[in-house]
C-alpha atoms as a PDB file:
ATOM      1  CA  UNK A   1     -39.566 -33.452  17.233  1.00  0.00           C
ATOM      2  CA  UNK A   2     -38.840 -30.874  20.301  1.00  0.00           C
ATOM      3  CA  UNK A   3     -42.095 -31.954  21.735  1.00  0.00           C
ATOM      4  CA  UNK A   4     -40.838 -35.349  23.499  1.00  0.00           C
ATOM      5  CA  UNK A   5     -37.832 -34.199  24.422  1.00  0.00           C
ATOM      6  CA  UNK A   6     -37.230 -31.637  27.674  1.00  0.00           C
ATOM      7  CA  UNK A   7     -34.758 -28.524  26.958  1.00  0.00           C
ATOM      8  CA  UNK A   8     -33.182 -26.791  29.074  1.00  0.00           C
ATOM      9  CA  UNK A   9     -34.297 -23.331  30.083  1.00  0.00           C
ATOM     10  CA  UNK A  10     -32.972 -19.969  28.101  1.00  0.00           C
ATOM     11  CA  UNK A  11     -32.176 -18.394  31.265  1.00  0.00           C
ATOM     12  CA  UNK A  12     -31.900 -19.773  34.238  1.00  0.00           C
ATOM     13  CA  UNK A  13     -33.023 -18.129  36.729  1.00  0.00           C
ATOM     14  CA  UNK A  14     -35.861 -17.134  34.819  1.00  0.00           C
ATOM     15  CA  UNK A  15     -35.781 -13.691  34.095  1.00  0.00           C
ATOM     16  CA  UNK A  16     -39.483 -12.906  33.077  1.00  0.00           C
ATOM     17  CA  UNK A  17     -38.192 -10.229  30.239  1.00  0.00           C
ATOM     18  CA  UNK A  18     -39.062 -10.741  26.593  1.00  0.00           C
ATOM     19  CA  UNK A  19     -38.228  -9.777  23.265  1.00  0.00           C
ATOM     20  CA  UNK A  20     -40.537 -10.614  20.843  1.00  0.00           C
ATOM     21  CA  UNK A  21     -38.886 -10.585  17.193  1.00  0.00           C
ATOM     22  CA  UNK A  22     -35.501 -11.372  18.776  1.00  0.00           C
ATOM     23  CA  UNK A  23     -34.112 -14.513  17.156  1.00  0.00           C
ATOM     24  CA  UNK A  24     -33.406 -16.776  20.827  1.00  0.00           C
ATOM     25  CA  UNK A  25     -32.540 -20.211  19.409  1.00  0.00           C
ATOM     26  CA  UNK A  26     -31.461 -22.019  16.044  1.00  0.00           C
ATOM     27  CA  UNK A  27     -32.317 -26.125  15.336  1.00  0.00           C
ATOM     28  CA  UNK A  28     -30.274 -27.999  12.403  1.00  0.00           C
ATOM     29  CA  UNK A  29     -32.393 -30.362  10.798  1.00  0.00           C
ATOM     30  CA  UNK A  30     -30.179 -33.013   9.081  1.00  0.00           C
ATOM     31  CA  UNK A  31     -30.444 -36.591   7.295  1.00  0.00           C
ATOM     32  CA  UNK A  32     -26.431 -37.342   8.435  1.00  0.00           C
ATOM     33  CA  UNK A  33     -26.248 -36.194  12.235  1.00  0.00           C
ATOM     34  CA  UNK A  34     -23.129 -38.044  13.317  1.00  0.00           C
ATOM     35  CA  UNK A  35     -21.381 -36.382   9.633  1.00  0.00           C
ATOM     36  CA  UNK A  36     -22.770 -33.365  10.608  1.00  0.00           C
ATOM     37  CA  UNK A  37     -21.480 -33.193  14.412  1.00  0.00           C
ATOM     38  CA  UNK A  38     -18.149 -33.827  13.204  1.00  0.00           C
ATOM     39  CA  UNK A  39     -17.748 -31.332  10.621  1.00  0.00           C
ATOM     40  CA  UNK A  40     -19.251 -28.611  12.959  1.00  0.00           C
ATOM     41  CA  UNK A  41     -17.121 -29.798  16.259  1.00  0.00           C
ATOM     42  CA  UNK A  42     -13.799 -29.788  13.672  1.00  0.00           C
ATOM     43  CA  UNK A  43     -15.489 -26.150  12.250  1.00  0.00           C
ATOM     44  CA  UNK A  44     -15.999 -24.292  15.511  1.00  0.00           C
ATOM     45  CA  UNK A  45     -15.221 -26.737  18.209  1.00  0.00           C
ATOM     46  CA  UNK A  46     -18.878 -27.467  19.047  1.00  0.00           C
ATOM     47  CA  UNK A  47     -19.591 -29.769  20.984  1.00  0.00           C
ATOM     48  CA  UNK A  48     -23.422 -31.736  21.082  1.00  0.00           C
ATOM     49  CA  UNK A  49     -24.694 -33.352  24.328  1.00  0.00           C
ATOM     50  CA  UNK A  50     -27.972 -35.263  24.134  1.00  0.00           C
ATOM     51  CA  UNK A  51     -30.608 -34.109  27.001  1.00  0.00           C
ATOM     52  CA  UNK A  52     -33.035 -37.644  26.899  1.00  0.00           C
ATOM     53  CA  UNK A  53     -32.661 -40.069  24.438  1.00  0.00           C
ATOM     54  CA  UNK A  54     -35.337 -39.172  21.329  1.00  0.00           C
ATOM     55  CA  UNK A  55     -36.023 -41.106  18.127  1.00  0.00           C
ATOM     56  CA  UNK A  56     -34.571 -38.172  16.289  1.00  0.00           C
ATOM     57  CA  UNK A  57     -31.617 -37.635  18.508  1.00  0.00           C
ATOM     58  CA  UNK A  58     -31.906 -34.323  19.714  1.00  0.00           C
ATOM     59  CA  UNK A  59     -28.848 -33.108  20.857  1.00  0.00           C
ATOM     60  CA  UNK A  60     -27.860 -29.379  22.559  1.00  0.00           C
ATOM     61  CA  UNK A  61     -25.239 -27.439  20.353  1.00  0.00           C
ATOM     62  CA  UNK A  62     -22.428 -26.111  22.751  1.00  0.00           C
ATOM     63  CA  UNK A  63     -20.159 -23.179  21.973  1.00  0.00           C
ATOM     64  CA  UNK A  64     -17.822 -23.283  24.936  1.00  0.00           C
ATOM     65  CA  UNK A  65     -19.660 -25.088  27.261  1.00  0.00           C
ATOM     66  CA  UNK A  66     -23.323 -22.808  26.334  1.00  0.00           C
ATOM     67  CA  UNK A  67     -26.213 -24.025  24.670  1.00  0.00           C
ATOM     68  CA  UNK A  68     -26.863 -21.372  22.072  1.00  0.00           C
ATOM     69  CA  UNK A  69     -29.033 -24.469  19.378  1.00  0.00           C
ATOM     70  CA  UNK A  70     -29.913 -28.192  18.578  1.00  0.00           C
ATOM     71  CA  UNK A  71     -29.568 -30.711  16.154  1.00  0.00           C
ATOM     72  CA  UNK A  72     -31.720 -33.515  15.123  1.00  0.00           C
ATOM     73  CA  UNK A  73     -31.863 -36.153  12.732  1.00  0.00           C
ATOM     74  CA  UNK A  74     -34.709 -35.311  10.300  1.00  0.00           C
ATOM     75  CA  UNK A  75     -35.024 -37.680   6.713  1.00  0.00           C
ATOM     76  CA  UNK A  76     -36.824 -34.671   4.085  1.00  0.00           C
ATOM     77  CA  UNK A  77     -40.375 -36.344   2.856  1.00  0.00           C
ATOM     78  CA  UNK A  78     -40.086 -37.021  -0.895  1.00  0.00           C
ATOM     79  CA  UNK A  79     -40.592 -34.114  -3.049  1.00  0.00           C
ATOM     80  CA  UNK A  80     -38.662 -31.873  -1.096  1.00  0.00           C
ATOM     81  CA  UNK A  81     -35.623 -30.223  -0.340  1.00  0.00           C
ATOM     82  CA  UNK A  82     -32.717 -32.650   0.311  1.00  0.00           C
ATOM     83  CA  UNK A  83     -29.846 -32.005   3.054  1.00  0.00           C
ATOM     84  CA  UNK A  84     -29.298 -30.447   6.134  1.00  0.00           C
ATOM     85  CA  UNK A  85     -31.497 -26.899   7.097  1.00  0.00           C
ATOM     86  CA  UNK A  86     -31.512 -24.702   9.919  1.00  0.00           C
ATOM     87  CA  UNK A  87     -34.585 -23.336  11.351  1.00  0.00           C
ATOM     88  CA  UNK A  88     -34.062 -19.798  13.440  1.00  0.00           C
ATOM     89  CA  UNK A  89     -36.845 -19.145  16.214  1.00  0.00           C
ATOM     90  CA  UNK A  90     -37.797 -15.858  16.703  1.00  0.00           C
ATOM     91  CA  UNK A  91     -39.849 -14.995  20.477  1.00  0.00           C
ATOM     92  CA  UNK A  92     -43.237 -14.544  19.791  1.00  0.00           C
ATOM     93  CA  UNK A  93     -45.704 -13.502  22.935  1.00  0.00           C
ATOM     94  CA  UNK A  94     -48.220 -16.153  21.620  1.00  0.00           C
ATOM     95  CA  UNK A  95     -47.402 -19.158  19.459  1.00  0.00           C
ATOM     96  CA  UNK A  96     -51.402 -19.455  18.622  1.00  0.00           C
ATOM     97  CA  UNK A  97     -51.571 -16.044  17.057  1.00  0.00           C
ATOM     98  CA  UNK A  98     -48.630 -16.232  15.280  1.00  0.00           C
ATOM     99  CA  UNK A  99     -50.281 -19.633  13.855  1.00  0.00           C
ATOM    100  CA  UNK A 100     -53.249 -17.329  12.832  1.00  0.00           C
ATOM    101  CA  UNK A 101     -51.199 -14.746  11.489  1.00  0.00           C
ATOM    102  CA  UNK A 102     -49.697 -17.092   9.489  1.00  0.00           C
ATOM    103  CA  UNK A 103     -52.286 -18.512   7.701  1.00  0.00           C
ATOM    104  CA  UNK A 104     -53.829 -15.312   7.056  1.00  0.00           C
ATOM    105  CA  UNK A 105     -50.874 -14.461   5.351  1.00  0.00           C
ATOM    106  CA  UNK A 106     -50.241 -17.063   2.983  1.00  0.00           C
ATOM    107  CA  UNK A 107     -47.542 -18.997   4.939  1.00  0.00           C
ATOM    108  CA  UNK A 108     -48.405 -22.331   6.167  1.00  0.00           C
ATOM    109  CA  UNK A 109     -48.084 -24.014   9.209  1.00  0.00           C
ATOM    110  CA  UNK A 110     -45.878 -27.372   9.729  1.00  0.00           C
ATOM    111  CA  UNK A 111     -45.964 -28.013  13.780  1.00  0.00           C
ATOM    112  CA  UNK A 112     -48.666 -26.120  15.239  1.00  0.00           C
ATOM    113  CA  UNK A 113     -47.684 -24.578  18.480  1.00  0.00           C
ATOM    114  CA  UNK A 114     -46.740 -27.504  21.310  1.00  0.00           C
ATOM    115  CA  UNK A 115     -45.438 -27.156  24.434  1.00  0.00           C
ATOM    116  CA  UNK A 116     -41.932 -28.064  24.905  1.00  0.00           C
ATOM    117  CA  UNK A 117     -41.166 -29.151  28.536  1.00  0.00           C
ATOM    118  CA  UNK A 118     -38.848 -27.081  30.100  1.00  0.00           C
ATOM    119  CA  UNK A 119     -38.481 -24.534  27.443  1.00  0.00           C
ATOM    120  CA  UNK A 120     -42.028 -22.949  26.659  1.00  0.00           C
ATOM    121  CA  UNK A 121     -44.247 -22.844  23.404  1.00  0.00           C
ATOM    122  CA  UNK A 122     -43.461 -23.583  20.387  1.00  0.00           C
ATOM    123  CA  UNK A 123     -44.255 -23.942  16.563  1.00  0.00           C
ATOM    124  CA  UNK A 124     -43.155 -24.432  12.957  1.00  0.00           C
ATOM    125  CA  UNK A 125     -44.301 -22.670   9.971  1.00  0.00           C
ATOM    126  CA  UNK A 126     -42.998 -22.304   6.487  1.00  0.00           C
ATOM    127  CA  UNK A 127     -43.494 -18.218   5.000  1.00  0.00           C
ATOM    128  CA  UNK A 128     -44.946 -17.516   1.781  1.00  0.00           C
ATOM    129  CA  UNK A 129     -41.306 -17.932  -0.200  1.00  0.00           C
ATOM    130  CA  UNK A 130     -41.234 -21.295   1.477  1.00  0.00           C
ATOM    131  CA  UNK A 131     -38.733 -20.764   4.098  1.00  0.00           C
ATOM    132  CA  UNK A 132     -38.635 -23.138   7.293  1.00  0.00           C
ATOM    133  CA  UNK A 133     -38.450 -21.130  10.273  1.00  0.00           C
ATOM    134  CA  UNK A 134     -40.434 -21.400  13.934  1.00  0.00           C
ATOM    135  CA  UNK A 135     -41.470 -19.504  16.652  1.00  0.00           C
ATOM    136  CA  UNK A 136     -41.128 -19.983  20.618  1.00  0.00           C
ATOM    137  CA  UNK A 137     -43.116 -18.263  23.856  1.00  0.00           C
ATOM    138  CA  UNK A 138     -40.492 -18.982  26.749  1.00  0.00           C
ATOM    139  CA  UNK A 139     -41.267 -19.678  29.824  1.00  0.00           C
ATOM    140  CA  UNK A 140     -38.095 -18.414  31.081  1.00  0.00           C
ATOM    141  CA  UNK A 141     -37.946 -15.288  29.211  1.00  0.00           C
ATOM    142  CA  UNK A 142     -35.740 -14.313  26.106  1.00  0.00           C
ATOM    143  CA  UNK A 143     -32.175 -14.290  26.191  1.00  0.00           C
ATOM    144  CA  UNK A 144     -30.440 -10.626  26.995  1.00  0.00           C
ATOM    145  CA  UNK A 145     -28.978  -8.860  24.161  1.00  0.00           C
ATOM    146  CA  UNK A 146     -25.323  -9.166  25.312  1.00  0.00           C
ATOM    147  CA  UNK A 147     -21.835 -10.158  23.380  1.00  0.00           C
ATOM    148  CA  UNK A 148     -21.939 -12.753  21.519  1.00  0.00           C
ATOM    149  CA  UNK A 149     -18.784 -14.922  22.000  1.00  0.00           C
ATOM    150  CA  UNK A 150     -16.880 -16.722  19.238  1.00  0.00           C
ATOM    151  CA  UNK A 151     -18.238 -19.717  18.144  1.00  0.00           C
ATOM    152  CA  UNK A 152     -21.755 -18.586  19.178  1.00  0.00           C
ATOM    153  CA  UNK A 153     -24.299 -17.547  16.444  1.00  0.00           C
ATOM    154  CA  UNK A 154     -24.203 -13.699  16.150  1.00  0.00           C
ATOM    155  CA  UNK A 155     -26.908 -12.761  13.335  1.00  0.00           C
ATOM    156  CA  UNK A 156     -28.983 -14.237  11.126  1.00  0.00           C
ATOM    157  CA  UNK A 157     -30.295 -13.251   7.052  1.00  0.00           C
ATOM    158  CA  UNK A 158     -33.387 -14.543   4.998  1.00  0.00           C
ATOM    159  CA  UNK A 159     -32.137 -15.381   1.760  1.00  0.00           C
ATOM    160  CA  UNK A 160     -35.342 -15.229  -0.443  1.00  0.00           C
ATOM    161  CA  UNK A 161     -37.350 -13.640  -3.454  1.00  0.00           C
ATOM    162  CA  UNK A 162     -39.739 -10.734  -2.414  1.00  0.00           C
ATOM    163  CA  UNK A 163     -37.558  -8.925   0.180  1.00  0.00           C
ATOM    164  CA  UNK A 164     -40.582  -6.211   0.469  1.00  0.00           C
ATOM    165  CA  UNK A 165     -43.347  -8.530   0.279  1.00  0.00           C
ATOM    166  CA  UNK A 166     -41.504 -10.932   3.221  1.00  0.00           C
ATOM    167  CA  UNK A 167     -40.845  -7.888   5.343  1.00  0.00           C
ATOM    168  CA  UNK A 168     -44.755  -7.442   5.634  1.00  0.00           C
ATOM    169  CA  UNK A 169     -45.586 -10.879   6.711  1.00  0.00           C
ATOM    170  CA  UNK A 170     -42.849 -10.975   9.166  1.00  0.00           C
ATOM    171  CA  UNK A 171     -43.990  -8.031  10.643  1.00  0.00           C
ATOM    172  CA  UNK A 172     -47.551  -9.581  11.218  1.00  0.00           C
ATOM    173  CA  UNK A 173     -45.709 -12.347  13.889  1.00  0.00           C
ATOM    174  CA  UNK A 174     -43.616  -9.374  15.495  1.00  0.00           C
ATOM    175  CA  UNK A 175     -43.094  -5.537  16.133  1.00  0.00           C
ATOM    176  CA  UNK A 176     -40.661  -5.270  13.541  1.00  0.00           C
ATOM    177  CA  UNK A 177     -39.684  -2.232  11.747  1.00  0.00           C
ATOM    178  CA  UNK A 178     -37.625  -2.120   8.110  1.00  0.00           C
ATOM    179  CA  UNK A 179     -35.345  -0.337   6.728  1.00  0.00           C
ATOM    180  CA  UNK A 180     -33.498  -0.740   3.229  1.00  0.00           C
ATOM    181  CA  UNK A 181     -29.413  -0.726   3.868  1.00  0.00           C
ATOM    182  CA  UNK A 182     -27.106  -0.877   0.863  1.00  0.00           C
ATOM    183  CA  UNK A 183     -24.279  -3.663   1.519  1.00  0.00           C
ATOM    184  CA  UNK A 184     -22.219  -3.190  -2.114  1.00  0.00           C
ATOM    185  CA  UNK A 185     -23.213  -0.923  -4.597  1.00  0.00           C
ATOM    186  CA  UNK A 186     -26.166  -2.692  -5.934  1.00  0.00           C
ATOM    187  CA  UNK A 187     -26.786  -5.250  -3.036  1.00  0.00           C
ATOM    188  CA  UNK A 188     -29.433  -4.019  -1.065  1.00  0.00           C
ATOM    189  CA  UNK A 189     -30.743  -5.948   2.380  1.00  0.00           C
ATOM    190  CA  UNK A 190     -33.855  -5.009   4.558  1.00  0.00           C
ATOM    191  CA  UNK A 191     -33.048  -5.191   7.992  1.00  0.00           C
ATOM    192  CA  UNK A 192     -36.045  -6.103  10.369  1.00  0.00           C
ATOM    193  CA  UNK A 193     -35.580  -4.386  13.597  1.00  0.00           C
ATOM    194  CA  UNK A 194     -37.569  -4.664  17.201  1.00  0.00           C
ATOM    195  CA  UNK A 195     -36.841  -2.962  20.637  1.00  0.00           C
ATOM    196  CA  UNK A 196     -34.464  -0.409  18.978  1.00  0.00           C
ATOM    197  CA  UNK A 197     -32.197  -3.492  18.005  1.00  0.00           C
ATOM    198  CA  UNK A 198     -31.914  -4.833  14.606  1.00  0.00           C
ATOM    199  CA  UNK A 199     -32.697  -8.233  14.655  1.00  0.00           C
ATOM    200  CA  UNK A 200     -31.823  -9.837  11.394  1.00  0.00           C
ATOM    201  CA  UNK A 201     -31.773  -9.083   7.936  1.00  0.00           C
ATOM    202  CA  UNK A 202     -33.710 -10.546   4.311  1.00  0.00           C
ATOM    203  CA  UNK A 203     -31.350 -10.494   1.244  1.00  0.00           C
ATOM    204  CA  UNK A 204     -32.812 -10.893  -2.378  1.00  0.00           C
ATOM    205  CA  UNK A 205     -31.845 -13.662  -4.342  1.00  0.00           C
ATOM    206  CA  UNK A 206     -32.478 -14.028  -8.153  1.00  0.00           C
ATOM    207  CA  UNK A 207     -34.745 -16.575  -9.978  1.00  0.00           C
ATOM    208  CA  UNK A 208     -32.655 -18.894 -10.173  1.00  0.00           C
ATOM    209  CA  UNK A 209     -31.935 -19.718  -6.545  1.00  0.00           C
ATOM    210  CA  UNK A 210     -33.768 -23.178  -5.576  1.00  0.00           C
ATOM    211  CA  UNK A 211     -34.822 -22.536  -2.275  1.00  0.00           C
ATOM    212  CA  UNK A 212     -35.083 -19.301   0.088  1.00  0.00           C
ATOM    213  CA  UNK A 213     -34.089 -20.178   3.720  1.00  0.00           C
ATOM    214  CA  UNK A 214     -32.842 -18.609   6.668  1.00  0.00           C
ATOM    215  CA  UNK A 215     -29.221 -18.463   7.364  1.00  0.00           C
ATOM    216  CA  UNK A 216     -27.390 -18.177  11.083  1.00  0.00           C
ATOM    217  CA  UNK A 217     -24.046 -16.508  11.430  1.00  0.00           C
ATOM    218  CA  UNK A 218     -21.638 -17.317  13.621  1.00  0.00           C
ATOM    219  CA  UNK A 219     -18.841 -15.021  14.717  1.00  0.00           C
ATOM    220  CA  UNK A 220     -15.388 -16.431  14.459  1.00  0.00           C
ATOM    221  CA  UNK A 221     -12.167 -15.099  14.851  1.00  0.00           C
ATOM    222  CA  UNK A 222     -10.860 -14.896  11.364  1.00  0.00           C
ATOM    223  CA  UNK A 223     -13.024 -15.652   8.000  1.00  0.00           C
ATOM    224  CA  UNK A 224      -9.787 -17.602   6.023  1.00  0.00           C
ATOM    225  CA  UNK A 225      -8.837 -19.834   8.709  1.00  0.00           C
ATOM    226  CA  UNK A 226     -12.232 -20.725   8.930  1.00  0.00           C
ATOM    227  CA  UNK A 227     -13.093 -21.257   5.454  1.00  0.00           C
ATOM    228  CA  UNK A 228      -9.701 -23.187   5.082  1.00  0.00           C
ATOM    229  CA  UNK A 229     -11.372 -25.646   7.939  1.00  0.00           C
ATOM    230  CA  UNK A 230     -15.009 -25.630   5.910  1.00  0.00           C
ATOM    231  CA  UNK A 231     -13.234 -26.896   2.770  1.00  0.00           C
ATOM    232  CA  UNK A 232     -11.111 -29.653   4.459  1.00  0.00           C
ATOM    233  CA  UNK A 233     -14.013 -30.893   6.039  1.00  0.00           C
ATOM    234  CA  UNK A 234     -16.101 -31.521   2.513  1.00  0.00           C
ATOM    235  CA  UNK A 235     -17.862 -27.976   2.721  1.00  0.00           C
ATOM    236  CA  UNK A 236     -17.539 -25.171  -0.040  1.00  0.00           C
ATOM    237  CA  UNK A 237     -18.028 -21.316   0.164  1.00  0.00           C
ATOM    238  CA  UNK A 238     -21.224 -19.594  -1.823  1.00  0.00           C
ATOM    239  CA  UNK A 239     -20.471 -15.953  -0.458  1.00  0.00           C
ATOM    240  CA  UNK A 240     -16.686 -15.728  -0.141  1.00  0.00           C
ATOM    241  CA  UNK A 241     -15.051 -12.880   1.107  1.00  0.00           C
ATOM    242  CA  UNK A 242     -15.712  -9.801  -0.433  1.00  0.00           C
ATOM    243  CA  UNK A 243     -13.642  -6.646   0.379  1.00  0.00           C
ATOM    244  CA  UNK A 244     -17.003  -4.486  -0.438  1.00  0.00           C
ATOM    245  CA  UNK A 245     -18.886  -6.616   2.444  1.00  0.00           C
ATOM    246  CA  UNK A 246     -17.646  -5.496   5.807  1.00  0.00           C
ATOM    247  CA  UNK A 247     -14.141  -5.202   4.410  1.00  0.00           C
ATOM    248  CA  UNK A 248     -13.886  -9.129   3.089  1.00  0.00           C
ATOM    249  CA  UNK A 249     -15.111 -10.078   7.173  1.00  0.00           C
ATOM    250  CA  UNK A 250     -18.053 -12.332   5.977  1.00  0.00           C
ATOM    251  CA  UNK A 251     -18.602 -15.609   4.166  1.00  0.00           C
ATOM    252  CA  UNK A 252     -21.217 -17.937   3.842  1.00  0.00           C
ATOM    253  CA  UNK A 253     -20.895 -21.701   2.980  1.00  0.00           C
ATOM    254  CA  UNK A 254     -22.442 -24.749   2.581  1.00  0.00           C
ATOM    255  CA  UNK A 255     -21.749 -28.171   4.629  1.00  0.00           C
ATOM    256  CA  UNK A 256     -20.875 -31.687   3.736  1.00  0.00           C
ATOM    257  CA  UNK A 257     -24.630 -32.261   4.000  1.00  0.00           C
ATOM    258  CA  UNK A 258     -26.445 -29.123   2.083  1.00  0.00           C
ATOM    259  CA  UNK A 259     -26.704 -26.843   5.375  1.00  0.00           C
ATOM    260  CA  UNK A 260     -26.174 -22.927   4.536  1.00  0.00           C
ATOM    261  CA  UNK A 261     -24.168 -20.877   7.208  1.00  0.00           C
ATOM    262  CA  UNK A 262     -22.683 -17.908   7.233  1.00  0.00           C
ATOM    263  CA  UNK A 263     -19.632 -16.659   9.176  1.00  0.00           C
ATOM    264  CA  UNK A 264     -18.527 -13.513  10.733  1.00  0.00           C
ATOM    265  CA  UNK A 265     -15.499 -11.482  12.001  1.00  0.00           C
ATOM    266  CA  UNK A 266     -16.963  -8.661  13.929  1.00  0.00           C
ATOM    267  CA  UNK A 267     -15.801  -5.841  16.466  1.00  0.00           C
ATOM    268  CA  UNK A 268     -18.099  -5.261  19.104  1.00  0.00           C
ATOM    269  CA  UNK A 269     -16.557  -1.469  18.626  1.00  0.00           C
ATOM    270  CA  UNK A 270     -19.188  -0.999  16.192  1.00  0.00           C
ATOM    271  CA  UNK A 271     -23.092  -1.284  15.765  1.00  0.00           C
ATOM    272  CA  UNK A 272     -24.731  -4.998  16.255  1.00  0.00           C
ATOM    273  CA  UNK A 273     -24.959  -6.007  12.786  1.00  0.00           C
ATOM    274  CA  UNK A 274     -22.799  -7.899  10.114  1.00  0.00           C
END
């Protein structure tokens, strides 16, 4: 995958400072790229632009012109999950100990770490509740924790079983420290924070739910126009608004293609957290 192909630089000039257990950069793995471009440029006016031709077709997500992910055309082997997924890469100071500390915890390792030319180290594991998610050691440093714009991805939640037990492993890859914050009277999230910043969030799902996964946000100007653009584009809300989750300001969907994203109105008058 991100191996063959070169990436830009997070920060250029380099800026040497990083923030392990910050989430820096989000890949969308999908078996109907073209499909999925246009849904996601008609969404949030993305806009994709391919760095070196690839046999999956990595191309550089653009929110106004900035590179804030990728997506690649990836065919699931048989047996298991079909659709589109996104995997969120959180800075690690060494992609080979986070491989260790991975296996030592009962996740598994898909990509073990490789260097990706022009971007720094990076790897692919899958966490004990079977989540896809990776890890990266830039060269350039991490990105700084500044406004997010709209249209760029603002936060980012683990939807899984085992909130508690998830929270540990986590912690074993970075410096993370959790907290239990009640969204709506009986849903609970633990929030995983690093550096004094909280960094993303793991929210329980029941039984039933067929996969756990890790889901980016993306802050938008208004949650109903938006929505109104997911549906005419083949999508369908799972969260909807809810006037008991930051006053009806967040929704999460899924695309044409089985991709799960969330959405977010959010004043930067308040803390750093949807």
């Amino acid at each position: 995958m991100l191996a063959a192909v070169r990436l830009p630089p997070l920060n250029e000039p380099a800026s040497g400072v990083s923030l392990p257990g910050k989430f820096v950069w989000f890949d969308l793995a999908t078996p109907a790229i073209e499909n999925q471009k246009a849904f996601y440029s008609y969404v949030f006016g993305w806009s994709f632009v391919s760095p070196a031709p690839s046999d999956d077709q990595y191309a550089l997500i653009l929110a106004s012109g900035r590179a804030i992910g990728g997506i690649f055309s990836h065919e699931p082997p048989g047996g298991e999950q079909d659709g589109a997924v996104w995997i969120a890469l959180l800075s690690v100071p060494d992609t080979e100990r986070a491989a260790r500390a991975v296996e030592a915890n009962d996740g598994r390792v898909e990509l073990p770490p490789v260097r990706v030319p022009g971007r720094g180290h990076h790897a692919l594991f899958r966490d004990p509740g079977g989540a896809l998610f990776g890890v990266l050691r830039s060269d350039s440093g991490d990105p700084p924790d500044a406004e997010v714009a709209i249209g760029e991805i603002l936060w980012v939640d683990l939807f899984a079983r085992d909130p508690d037990g998830l929270a540990e492993f986590y912690s074993s890859l970075a410096p993370y420290e959790s907290t239990v914050q009640t969204m709506a009277e009986t849903i609970e999230r633990t929030l995983l924070s690093a550096h004094g910043m909280p960094r993303a969030g793991i929210v329980p799902v029941d039984e039933e739910a067929n996969r756990s996964a890790w889901v980016p946000y993306v802050r938008v100007a208004d949650v109903s126009e938006t929505l109104d653009k997911v549906l005419a584009g083949g999508g369908f809300a799972i969260v909807p608004p809810d006037e008991r989750l930051l006053d009806g300001n967040v929704a999460v969907f899924v695309d044409p293609n089985g991709g799960v994203t969330g959405i977010v109105r959010w004043d930067y008058t308040e803390a750093l957290q949807p």
